[in-house]
PDB file of N, CA and C in Angstrom:
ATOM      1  N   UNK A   1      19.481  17.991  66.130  1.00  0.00           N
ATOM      2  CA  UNK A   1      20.044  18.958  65.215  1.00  0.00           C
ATOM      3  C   UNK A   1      18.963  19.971  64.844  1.00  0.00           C
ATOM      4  N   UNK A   2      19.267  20.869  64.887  1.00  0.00           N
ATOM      5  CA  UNK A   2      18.356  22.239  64.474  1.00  0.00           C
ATOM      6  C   UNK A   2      18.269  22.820  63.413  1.00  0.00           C
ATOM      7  N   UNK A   3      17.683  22.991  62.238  1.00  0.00           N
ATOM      8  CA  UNK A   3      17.714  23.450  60.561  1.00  0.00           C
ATOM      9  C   UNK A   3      17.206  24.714  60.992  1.00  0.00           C
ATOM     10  N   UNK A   4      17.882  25.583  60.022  1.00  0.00           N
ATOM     11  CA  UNK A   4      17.939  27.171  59.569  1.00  0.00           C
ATOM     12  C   UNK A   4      16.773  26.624  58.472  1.00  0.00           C
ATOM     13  N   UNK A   5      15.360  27.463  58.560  1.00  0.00           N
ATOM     14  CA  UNK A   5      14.441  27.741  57.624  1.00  0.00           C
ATOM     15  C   UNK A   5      14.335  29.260  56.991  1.00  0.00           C
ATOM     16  N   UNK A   6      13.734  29.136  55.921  1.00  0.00           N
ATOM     17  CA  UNK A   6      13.711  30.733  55.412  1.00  0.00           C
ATOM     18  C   UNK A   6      11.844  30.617  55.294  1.00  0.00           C
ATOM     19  N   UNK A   7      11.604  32.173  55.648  1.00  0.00           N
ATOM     20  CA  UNK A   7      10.260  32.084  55.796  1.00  0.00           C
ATOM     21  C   UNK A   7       9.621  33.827  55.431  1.00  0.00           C
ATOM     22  N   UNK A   8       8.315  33.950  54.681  1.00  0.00           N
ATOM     23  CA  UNK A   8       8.097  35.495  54.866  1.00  0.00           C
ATOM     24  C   UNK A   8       7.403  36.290  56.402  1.00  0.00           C
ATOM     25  N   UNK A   9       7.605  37.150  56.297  1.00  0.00           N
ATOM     26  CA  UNK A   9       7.127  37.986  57.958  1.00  0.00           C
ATOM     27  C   UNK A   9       6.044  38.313  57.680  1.00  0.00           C
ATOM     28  N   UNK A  10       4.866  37.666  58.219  1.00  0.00           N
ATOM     29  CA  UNK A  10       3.347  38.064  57.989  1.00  0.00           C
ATOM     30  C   UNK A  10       3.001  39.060  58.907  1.00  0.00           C
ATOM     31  N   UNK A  11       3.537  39.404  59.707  1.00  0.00           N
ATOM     32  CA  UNK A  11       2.661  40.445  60.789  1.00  0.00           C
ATOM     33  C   UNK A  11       3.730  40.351  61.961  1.00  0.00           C
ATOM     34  N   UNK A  12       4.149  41.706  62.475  1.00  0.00           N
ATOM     35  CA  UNK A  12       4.733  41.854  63.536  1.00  0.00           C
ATOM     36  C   UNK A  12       3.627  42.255  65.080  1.00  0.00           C
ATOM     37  N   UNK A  13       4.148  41.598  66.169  1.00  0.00           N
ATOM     38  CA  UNK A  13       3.891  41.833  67.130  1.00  0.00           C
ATOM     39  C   UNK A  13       4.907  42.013  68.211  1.00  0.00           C
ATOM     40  N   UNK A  14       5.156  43.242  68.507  1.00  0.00           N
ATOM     41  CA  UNK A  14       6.381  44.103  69.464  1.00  0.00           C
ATOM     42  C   UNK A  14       7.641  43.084  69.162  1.00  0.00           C
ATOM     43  N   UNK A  15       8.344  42.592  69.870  1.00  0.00           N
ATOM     44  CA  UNK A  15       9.584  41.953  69.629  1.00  0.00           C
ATOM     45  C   UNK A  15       9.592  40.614  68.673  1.00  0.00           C
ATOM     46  N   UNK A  16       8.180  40.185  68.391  1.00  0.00           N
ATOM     47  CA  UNK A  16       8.065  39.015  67.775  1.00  0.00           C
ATOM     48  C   UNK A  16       7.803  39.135  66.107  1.00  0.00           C
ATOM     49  N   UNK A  17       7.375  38.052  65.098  1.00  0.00           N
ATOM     50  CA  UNK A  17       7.235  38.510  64.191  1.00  0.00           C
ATOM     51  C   UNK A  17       6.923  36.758  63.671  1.00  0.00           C
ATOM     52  N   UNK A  18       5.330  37.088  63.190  1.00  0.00           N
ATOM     53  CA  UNK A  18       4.638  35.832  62.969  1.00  0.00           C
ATOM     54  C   UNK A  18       5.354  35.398  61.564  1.00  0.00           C
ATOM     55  N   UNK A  19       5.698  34.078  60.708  1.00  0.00           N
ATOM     56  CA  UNK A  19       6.750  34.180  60.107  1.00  0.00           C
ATOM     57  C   UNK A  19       6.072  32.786  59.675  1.00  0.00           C
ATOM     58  N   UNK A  20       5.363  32.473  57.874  1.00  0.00           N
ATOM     59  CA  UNK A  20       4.659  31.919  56.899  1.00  0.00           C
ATOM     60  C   UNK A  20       5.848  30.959  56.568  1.00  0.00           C
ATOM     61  N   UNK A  21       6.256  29.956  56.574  1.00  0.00           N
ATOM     62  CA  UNK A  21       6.788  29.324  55.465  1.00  0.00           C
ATOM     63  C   UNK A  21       6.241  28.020  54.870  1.00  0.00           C
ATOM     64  N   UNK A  22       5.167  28.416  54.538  1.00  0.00           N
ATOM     65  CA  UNK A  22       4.111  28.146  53.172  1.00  0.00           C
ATOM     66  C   UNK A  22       4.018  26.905  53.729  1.00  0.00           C
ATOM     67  N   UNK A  23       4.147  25.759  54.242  1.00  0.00           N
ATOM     68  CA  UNK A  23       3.722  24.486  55.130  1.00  0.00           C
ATOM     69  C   UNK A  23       2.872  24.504  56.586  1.00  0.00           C
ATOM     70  N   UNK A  24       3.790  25.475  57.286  1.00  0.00           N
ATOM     71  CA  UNK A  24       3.187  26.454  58.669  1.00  0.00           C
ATOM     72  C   UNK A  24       3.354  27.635  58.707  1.00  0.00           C
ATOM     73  N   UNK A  25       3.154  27.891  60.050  1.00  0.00           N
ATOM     74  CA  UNK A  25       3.289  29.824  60.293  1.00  0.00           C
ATOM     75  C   UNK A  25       4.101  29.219  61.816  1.00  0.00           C
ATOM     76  N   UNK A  26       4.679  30.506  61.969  1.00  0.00           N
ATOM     77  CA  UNK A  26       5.277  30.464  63.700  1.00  0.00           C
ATOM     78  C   UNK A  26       5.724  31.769  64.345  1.00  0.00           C
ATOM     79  N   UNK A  27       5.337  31.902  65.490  1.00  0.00           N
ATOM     80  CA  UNK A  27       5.882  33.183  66.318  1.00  0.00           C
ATOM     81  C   UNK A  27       7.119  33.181  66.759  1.00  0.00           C
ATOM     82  N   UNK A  28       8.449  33.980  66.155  1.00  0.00           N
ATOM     83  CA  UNK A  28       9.413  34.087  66.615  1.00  0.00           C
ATOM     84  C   UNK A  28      10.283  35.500  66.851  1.00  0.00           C
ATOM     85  N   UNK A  29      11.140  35.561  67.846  1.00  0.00           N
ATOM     86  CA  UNK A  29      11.742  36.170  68.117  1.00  0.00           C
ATOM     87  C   UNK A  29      12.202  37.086  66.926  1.00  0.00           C
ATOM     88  N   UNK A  30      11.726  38.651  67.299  1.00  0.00           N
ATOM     89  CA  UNK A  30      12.651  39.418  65.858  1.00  0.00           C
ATOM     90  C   UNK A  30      13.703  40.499  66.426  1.00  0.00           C
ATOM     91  N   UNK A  31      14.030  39.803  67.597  1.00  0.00           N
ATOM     92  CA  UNK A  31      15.342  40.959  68.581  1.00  0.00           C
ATOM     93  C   UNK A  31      16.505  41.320  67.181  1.00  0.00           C
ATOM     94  N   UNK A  32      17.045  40.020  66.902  1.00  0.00           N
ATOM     95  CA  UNK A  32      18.110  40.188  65.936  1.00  0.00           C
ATOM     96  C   UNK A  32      18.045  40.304  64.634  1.00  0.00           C
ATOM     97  N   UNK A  33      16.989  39.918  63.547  1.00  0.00           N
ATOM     98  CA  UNK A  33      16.867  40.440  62.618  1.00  0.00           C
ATOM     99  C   UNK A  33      16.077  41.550  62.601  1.00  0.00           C
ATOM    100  N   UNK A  34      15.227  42.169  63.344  1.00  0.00           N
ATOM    101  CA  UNK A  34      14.708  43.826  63.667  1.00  0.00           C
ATOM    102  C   UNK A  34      13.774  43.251  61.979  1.00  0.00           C
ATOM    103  N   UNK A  35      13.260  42.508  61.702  1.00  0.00           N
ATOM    104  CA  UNK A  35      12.655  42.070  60.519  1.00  0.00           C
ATOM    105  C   UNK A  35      11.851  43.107  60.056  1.00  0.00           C
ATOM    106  N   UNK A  36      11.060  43.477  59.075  1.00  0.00           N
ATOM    107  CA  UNK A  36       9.848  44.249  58.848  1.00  0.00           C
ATOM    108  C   UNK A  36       8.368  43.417  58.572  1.00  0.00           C
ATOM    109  N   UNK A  37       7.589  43.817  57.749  1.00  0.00           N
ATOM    110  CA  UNK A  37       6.044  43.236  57.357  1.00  0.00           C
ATOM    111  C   UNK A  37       6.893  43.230  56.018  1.00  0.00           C
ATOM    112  N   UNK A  38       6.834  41.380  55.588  1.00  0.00           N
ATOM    113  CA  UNK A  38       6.857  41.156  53.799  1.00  0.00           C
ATOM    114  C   UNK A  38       8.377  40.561  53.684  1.00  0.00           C
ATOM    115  N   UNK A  39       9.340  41.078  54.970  1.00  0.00           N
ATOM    116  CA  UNK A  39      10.251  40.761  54.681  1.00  0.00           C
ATOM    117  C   UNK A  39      10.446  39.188  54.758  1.00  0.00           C
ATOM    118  N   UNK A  40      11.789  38.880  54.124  1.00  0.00           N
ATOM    119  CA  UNK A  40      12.506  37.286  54.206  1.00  0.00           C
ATOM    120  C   UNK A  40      13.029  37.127  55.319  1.00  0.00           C
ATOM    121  N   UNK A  41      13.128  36.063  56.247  1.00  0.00           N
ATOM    122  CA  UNK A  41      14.115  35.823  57.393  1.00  0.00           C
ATOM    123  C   UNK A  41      14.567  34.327  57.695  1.00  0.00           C
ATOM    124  N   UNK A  42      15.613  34.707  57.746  1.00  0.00           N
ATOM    125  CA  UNK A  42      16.469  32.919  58.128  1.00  0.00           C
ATOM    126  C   UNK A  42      15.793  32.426  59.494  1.00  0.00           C
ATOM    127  N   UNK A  43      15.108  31.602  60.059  1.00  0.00           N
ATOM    128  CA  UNK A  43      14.435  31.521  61.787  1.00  0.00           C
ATOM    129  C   UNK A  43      15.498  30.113  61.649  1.00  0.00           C
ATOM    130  N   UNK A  44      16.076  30.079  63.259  1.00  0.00           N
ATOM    131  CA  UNK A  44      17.044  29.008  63.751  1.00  0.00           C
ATOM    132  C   UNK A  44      16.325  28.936  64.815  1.00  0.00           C
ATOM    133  N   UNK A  45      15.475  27.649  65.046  1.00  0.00           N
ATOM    134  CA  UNK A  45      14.910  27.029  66.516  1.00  0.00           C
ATOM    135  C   UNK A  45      13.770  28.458  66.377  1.00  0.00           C
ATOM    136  N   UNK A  46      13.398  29.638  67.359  1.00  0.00           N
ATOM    137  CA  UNK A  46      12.240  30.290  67.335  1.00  0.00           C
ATOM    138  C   UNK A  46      12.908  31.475  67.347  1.00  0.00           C
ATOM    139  N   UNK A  47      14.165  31.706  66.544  1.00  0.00           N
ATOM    140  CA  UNK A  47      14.609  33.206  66.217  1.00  0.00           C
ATOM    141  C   UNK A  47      14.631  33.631  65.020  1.00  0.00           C
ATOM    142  N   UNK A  48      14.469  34.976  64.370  1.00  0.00           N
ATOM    143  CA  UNK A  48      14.665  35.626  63.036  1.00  0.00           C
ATOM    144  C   UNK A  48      16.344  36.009  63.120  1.00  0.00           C
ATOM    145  N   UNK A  49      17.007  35.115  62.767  1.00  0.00           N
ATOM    146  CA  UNK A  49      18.670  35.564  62.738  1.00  0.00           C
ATOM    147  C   UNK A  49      19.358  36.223  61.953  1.00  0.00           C
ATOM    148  N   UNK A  50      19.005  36.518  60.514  1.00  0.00           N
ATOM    149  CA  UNK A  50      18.960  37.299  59.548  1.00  0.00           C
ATOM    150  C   UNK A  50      17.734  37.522  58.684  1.00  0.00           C
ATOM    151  N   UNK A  51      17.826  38.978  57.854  1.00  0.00           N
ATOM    152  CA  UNK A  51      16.785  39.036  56.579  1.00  0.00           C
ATOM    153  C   UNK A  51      17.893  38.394  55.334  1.00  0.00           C
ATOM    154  N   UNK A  52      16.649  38.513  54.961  1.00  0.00           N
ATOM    155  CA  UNK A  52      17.497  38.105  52.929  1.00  0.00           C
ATOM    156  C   UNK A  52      16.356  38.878  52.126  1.00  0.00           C
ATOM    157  N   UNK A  53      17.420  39.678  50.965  1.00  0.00           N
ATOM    158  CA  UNK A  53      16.686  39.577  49.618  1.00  0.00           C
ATOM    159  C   UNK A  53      15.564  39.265  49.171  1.00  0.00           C
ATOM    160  N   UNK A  54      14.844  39.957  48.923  1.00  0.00           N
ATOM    161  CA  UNK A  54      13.429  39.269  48.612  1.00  0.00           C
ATOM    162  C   UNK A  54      13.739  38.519  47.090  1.00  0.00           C
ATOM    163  N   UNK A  55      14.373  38.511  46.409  1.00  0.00           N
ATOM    164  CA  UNK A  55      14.763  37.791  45.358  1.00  0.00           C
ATOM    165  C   UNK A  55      15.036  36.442  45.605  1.00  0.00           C
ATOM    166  N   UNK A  56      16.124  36.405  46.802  1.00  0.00           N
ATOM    167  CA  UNK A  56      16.805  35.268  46.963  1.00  0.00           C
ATOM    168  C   UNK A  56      15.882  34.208  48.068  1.00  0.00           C
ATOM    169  N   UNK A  57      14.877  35.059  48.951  1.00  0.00           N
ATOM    170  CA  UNK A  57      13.795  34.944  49.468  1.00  0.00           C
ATOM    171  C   UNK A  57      12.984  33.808  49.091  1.00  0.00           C
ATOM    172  N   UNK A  58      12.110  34.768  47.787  1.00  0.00           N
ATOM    173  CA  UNK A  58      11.256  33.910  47.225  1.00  0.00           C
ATOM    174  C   UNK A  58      11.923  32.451  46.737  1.00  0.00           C
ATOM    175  N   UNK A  59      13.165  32.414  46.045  1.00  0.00           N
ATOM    176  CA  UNK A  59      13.870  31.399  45.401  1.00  0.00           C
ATOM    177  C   UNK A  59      14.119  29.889  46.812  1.00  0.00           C
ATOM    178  N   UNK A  60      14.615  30.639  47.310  1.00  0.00           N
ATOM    179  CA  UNK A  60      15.167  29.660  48.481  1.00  0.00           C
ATOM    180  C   UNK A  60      13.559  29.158  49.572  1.00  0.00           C
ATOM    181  N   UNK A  61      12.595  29.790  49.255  1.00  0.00           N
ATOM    182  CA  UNK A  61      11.250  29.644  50.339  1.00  0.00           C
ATOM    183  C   UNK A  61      10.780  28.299  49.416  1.00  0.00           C
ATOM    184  N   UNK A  62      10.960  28.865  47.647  1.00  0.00           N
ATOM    185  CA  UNK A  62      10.105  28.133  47.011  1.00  0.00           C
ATOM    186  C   UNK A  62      11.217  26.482  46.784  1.00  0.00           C
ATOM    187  N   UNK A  63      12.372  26.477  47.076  1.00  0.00           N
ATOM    188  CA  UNK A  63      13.397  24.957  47.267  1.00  0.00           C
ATOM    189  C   UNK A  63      13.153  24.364  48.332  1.00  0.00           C
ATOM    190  N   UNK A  64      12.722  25.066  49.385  1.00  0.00           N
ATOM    191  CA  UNK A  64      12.260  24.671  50.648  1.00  0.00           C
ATOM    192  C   UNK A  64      10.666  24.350  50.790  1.00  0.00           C
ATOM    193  N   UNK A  65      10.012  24.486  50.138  1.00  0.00           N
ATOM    194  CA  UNK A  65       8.550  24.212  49.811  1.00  0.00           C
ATOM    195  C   UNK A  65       8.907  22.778  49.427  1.00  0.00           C
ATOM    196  N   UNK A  66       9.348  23.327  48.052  1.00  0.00           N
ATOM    197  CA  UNK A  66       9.737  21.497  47.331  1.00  0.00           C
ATOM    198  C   UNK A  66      10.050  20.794  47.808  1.00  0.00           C
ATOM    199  N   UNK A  67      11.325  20.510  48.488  1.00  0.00           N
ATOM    200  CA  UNK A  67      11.961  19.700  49.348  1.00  0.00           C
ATOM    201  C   UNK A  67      10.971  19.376  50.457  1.00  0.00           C
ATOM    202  N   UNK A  68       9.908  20.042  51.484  1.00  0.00           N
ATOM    203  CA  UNK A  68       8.859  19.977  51.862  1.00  0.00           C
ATOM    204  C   UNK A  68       8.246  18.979  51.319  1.00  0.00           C
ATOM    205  N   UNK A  69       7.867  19.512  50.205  1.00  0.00           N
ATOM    206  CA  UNK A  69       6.817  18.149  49.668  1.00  0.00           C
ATOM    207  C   UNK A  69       7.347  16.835  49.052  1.00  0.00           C
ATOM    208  N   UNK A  70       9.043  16.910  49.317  1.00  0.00           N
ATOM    209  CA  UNK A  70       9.339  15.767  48.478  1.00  0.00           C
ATOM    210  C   UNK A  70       9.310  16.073  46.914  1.00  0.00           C
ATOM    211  N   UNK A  71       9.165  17.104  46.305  1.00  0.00           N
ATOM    212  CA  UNK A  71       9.157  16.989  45.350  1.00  0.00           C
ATOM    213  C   UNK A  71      10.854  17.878  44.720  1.00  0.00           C
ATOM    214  N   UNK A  72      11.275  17.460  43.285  1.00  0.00           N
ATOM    215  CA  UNK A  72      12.625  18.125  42.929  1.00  0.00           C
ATOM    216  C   UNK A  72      12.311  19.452  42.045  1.00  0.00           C
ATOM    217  N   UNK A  73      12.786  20.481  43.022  1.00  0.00           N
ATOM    218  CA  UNK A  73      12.957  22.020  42.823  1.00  0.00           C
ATOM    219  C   UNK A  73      13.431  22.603  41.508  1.00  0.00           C
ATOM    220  N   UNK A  74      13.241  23.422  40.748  1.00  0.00           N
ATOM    221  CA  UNK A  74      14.372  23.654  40.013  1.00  0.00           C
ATOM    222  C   UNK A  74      14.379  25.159  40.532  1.00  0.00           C
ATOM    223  N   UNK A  75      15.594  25.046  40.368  1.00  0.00           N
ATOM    224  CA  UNK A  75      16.937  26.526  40.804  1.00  0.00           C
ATOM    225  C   UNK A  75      17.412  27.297  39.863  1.00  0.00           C
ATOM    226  N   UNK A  76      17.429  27.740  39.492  1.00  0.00           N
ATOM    227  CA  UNK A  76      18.252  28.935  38.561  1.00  0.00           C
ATOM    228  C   UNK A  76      18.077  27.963  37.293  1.00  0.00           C
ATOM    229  N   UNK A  77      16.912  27.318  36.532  1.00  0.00           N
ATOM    230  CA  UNK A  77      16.998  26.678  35.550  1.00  0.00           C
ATOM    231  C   UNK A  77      18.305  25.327  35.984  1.00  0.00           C
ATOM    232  N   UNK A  78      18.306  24.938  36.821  1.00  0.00           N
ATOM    233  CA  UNK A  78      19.412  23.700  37.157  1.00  0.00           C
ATOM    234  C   UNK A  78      17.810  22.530  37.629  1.00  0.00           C
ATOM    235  N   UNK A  79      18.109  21.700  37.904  1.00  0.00           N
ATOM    236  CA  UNK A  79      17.193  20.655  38.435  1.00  0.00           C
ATOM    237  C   UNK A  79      17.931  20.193  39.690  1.00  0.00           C
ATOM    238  N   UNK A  80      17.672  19.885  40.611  1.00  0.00           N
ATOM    239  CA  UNK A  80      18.119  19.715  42.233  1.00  0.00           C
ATOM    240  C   UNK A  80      18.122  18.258  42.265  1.00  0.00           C
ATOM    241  N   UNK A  81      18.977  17.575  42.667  1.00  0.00           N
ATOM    242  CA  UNK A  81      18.699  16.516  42.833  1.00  0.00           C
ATOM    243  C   UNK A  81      18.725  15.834  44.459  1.00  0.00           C
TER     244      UNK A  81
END
């Protein structure tokens, strides 16, 4: 099974786009999200398949950090269980 990660775009290189999500970094494909430098992107397996919001970005990078470490996130002032 393959998980959709959200990650920021550290540096583009021609079709690719090196891509931080604060545990690792990875080179992936930016054919379909056409991503920028700073932006958010959904990566599925080694593609950028959409951007997001830098709002919703940071929020969802930093639930995915947590969950990363095992530890429980809080969300919009909610607690994750």
């Amino acid at each position: 099974m393959c998980k959709a990660l959200i990650g920021k775009v550290i540096a583009i290189d021609c079709d690719f786009a090196i891509v931080d999500f604060k545990v690792a970094e990875r080179k992936v494909s930016n054919l379909i999200a056409n991503a920028k430098l700073n932006d958010f992107v959904i990566v599925k397996g080694n593609l950028a398949i959409e951007r997001v919001e830098k709002k919703q970005g940071k929020e969802l990078l930093e639930v995915q950090t947590a969950l990363a470490k095992r530890k429980k996130p809080k969300f919009n002032g909610f607690l994750l269980s």
